[in-house]
C-alpha atoms as a PDB file:
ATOM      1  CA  UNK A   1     -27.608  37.935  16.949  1.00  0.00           C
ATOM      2  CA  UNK A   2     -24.882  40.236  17.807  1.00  0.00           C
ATOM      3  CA  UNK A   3     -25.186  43.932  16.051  1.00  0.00           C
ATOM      4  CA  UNK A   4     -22.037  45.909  14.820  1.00  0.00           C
ATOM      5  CA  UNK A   5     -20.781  48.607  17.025  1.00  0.00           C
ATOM      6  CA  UNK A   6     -21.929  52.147  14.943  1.00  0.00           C
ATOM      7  CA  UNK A   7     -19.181  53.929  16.813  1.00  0.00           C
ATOM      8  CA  UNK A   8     -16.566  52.030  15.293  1.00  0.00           C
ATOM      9  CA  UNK A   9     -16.251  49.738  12.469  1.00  0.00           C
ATOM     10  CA  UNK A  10     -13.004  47.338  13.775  1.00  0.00           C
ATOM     11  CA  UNK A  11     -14.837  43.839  13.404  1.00  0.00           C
ATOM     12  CA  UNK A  12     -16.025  43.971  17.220  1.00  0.00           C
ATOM     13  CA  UNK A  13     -19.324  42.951  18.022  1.00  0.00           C
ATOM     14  CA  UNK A  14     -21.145  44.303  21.177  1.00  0.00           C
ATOM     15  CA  UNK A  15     -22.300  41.678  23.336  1.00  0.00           C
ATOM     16  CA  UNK A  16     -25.574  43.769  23.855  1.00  0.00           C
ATOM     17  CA  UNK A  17     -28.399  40.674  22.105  1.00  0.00           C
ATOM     18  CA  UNK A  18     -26.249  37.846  23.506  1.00  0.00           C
ATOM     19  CA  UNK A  19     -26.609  35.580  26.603  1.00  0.00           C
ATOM     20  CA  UNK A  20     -24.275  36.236  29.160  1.00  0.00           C
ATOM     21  CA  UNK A  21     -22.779  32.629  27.942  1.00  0.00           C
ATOM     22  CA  UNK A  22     -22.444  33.427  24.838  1.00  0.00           C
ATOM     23  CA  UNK A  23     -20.074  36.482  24.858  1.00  0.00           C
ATOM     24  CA  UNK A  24     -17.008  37.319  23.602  1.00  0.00           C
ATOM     25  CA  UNK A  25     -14.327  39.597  24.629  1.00  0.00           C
ATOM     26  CA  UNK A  26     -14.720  42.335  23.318  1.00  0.00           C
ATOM     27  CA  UNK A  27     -10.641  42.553  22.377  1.00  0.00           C
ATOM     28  CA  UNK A  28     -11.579  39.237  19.978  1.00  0.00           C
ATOM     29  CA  UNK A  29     -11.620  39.962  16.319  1.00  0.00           C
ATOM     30  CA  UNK A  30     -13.159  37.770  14.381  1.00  0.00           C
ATOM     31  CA  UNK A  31     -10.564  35.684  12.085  1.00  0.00           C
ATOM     32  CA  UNK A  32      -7.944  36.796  14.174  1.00  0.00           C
ATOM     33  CA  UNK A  33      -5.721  33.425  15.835  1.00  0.00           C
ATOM     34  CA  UNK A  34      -7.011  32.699  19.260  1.00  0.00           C
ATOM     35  CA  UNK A  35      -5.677  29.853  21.865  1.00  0.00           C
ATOM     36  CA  UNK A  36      -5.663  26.511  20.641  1.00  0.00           C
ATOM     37  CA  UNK A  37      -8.225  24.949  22.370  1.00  0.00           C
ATOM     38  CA  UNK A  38      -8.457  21.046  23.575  1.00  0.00           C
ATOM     39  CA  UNK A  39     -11.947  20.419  22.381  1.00  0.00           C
ATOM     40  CA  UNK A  40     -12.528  17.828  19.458  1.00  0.00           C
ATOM     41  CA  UNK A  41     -14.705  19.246  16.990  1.00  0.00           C
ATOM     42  CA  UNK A  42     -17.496  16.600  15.528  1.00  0.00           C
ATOM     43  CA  UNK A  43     -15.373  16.716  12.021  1.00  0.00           C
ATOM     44  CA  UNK A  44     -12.229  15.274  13.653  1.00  0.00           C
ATOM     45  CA  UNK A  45     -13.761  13.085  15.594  1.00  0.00           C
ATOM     46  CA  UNK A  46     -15.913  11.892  12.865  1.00  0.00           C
ATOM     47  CA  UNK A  47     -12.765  11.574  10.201  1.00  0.00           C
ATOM     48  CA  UNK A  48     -11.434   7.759  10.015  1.00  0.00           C
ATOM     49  CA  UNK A  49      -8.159   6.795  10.637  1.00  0.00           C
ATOM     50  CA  UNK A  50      -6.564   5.447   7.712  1.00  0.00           C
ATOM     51  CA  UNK A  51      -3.920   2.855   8.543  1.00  0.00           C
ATOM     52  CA  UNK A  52      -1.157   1.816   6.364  1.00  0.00           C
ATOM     53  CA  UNK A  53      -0.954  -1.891   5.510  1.00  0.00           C
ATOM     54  CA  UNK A  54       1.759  -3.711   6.694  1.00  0.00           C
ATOM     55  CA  UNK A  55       1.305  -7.037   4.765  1.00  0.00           C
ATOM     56  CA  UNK A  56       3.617  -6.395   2.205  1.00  0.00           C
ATOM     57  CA  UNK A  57       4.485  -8.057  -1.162  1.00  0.00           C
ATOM     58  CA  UNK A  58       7.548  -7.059  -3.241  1.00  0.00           C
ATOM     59  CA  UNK A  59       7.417  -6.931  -7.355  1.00  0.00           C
ATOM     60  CA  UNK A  60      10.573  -7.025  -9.206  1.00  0.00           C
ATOM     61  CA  UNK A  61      10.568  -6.793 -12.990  1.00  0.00           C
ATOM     62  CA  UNK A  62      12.299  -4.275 -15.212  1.00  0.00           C
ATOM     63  CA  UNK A  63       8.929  -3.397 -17.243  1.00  0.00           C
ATOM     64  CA  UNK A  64       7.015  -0.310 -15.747  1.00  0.00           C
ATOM     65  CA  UNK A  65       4.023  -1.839 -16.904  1.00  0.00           C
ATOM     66  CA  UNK A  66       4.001  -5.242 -15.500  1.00  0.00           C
ATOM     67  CA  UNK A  67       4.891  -3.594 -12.089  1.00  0.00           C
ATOM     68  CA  UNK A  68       2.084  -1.427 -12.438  1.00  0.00           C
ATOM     69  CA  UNK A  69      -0.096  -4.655 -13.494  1.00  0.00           C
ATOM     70  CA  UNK A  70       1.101  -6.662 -10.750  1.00  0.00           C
ATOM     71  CA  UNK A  71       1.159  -4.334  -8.557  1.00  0.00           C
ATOM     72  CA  UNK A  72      -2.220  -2.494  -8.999  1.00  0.00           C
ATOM     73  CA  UNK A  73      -3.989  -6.050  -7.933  1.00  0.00           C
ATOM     74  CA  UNK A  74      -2.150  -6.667  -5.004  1.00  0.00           C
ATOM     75  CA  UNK A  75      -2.836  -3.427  -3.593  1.00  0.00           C
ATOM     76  CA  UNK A  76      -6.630  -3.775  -4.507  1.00  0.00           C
ATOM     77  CA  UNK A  77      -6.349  -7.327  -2.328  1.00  0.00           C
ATOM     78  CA  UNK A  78      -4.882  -4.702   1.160  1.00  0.00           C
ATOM     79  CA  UNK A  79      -0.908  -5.321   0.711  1.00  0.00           C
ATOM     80  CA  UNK A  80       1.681  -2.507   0.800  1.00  0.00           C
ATOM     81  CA  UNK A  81       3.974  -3.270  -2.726  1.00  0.00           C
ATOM     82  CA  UNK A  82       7.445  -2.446  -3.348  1.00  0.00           C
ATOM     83  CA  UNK A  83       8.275  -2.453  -6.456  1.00  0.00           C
ATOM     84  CA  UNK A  84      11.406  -2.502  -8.375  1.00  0.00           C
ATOM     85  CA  UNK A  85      13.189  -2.580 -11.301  1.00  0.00           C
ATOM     86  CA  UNK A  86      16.817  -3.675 -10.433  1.00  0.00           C
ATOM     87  CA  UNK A  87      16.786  -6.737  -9.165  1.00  0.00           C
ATOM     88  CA  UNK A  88      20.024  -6.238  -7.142  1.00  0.00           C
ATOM     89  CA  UNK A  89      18.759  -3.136  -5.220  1.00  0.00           C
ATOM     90  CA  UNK A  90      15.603  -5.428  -4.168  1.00  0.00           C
ATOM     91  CA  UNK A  91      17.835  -7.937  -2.566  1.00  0.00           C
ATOM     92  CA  UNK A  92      19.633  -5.626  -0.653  1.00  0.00           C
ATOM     93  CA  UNK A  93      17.184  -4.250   0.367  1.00  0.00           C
ATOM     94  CA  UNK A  94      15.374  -7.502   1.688  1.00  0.00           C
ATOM     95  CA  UNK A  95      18.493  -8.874   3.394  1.00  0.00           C
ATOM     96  CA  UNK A  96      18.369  -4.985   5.362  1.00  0.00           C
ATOM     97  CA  UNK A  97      14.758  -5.535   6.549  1.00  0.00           C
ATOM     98  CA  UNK A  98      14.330  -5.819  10.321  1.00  0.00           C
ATOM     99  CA  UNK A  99      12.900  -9.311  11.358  1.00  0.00           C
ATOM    100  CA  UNK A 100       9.549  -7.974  12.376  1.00  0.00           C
ATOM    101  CA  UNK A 101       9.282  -6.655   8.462  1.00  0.00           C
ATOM    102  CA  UNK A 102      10.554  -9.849   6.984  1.00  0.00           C
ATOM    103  CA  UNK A 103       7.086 -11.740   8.914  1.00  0.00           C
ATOM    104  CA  UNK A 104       4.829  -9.209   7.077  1.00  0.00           C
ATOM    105  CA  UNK A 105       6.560  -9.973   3.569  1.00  0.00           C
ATOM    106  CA  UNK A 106       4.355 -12.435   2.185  1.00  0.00           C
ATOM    107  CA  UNK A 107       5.196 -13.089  -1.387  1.00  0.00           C
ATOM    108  CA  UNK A 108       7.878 -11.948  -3.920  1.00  0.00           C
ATOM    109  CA  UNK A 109       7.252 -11.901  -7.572  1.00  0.00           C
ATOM    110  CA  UNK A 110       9.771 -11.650  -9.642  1.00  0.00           C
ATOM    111  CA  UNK A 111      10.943 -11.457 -13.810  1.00  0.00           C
ATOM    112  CA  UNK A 112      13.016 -14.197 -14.842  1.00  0.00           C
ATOM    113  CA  UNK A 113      14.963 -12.337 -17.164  1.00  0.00           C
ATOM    114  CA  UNK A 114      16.376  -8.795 -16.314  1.00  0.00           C
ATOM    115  CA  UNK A 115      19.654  -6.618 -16.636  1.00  0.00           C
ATOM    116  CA  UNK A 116      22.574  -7.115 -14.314  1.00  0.00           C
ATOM    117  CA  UNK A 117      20.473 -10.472 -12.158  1.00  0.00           C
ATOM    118  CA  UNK A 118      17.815 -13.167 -12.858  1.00  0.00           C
ATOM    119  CA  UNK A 119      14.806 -14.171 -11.400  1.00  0.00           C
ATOM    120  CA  UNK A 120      16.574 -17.550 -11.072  1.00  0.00           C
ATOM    121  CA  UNK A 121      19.410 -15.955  -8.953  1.00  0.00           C
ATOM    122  CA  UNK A 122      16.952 -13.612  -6.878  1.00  0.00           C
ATOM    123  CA  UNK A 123      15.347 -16.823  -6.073  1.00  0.00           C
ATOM    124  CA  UNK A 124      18.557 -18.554  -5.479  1.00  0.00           C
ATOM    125  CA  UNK A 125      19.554 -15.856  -3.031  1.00  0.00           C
ATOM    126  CA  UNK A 126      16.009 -15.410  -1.233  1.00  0.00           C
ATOM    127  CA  UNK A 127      15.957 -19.356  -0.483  1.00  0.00           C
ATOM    128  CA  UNK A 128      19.126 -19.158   0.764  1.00  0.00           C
ATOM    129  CA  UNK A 129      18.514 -16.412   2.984  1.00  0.00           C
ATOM    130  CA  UNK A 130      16.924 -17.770   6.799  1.00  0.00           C
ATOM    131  CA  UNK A 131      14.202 -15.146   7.039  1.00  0.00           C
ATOM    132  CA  UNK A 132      12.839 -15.648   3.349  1.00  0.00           C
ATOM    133  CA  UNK A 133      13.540 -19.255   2.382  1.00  0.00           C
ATOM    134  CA  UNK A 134      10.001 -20.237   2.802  1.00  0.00           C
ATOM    135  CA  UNK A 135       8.670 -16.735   1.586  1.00  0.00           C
ATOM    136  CA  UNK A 136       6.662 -17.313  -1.364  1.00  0.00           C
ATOM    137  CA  UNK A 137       7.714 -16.201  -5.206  1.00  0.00           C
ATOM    138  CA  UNK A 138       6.202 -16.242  -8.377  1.00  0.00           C
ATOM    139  CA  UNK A 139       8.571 -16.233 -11.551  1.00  0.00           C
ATOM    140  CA  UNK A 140       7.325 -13.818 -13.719  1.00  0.00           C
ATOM    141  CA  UNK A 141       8.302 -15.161 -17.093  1.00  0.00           C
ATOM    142  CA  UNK A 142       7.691 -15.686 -20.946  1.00  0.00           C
ATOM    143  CA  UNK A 143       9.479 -18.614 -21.046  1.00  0.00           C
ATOM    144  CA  UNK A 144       8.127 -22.106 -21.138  1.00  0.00           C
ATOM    145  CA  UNK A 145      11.809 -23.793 -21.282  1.00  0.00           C
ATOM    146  CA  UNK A 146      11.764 -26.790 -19.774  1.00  0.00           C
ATOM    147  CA  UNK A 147      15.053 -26.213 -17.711  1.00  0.00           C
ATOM    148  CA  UNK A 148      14.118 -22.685 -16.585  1.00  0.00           C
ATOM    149  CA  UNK A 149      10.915 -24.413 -15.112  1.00  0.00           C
ATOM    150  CA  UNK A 150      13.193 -27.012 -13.552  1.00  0.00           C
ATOM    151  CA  UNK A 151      15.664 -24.622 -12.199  1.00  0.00           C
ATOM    152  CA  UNK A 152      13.119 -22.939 -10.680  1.00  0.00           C
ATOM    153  CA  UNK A 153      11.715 -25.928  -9.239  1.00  0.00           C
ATOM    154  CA  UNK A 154      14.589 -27.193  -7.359  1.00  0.00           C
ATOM    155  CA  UNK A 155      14.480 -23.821  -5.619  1.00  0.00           C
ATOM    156  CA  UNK A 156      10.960 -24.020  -4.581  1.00  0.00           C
ATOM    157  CA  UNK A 157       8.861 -21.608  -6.955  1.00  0.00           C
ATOM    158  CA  UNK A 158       6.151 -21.274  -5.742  1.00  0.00           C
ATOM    159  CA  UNK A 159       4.377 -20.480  -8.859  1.00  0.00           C
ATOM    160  CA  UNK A 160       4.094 -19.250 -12.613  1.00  0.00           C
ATOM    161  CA  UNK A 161       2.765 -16.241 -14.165  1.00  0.00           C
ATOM    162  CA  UNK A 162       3.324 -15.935 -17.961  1.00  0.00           C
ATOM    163  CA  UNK A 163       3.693 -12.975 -19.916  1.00  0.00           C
ATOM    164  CA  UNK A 164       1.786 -10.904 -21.626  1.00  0.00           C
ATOM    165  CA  UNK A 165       0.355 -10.846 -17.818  1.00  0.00           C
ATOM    166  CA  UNK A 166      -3.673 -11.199 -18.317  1.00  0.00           C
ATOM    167  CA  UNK A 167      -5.217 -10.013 -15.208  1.00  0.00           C
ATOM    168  CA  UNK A 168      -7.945 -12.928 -15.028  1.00  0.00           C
ATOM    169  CA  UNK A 169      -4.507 -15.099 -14.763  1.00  0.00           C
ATOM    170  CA  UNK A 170      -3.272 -12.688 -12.102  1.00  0.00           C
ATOM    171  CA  UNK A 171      -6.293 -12.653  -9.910  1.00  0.00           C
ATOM    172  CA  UNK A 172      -6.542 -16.385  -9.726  1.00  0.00           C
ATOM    173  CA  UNK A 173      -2.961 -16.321  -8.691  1.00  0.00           C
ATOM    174  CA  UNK A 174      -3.249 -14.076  -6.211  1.00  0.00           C
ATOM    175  CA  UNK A 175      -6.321 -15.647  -4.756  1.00  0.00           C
ATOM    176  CA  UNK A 176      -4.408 -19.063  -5.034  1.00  0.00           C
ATOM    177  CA  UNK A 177      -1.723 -17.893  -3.190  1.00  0.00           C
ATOM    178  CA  UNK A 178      -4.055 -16.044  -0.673  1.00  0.00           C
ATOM    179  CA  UNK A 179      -7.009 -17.807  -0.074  1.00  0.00           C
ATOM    180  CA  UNK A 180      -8.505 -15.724   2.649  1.00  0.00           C
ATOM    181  CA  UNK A 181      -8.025 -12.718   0.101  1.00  0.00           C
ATOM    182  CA  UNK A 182     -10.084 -14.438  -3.126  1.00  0.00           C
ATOM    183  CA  UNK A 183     -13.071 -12.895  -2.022  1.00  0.00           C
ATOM    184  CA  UNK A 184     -11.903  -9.289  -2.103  1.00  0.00           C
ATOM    185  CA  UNK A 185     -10.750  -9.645  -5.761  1.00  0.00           C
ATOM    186  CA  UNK A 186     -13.545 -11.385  -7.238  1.00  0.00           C
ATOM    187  CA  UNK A 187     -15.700  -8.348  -5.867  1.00  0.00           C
ATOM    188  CA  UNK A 188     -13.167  -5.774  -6.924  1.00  0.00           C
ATOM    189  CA  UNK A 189     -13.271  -7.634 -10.319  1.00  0.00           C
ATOM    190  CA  UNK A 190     -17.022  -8.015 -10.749  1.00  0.00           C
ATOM    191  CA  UNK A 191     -18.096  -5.102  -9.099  1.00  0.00           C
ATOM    192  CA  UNK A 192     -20.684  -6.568  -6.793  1.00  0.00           C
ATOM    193  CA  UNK A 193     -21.064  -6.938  -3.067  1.00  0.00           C
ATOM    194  CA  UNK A 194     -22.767 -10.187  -1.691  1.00  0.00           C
END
């Protein structure tokens, strides 16, 4: 154990006690920045790397809380969400995502009825569009009108999800939609581990 120097008080330690391995310089001062060394330490190499999905599923409804509904499950099942509440800006925006983005988009829910564009028209637009005509999308909706089902129909909905949005509802969706991802939310929902 290294002893402090009597003749001066500086923070230097005398190497006196210490293996010849084991000494410092005696111009180090303890706290003071050294060289950056290359060595790992056993808490950075112990940390895990956290990786960002890139599965991602986009939620477009003017109500903060639905998104925050809707999207709270998905992320629970491992998918990156985008949300938003203007319906316009989310088309945009999918029309300006690179190819290799549009493969990892793998569903689209969506409000039927919001300001300034439908659900019926986002559909409309995202079927016609190459990259996301086959894209799944839920119509998020509290209407049971006959021709707003068939509308959406002739587009290709892929499914339903009526509001008030009960989360049992939701998780069944979900795990409807993505089979190899039911397992996840039933143990999220139950709180168990098989």
């Amino acid at each position: 154990m290294p002893t402090k120097n009597s003749s001066e008080d500086h923070g230097i330690f005398t190497d006196k006690l210490k293996a010849p391995d084991q000494v410092q310089a005696a111009t180090e001062i303890p706290g003071a920045p050294t060289a950056p060394s290359s060595e790992v330490t056993t808490q950075e190499k112990e940390k895990p790397k956290v990786t960002e999905p890139t599965e991602k599923v986009i939620v477009i409804d003017d109500s903060p809380t639905i998104l925050a509904v809707i999207s709270g499950i998905l992320k629970k099942t491992g998918f990156m969400v985008l949300t938003y509440r203007d319906p316009r800006l989310a088309v945009v925006d999918i029309k300006k995502m690179p190819p290799e983005e549009l493969k990892n988009l793998k569903a689209i829910f969506s409000d039927l009825e919001m300001p300034n564009k439908s659900g019926l028209e986002v559909l409309q637009e995202i079927r016609a569009y190459e990259q996301t005509k086959t894209t799944p999308f839920v119509m998020i909706t509290a209407q049971t009108e006959r021709t707003h089902i068939q509308k959406a129909a002739l587009l290709k909905v892929s499914g339903y999800l009526l509001k008030p949005v009960d989360t049992d509802t939701l998780i069944e969706l979900v795990g409807n939609l993505f089979p190899e991802r039911a397992s996840v939310l039933k143990l999220k929902k139950t709180g168990t581990r098989k």
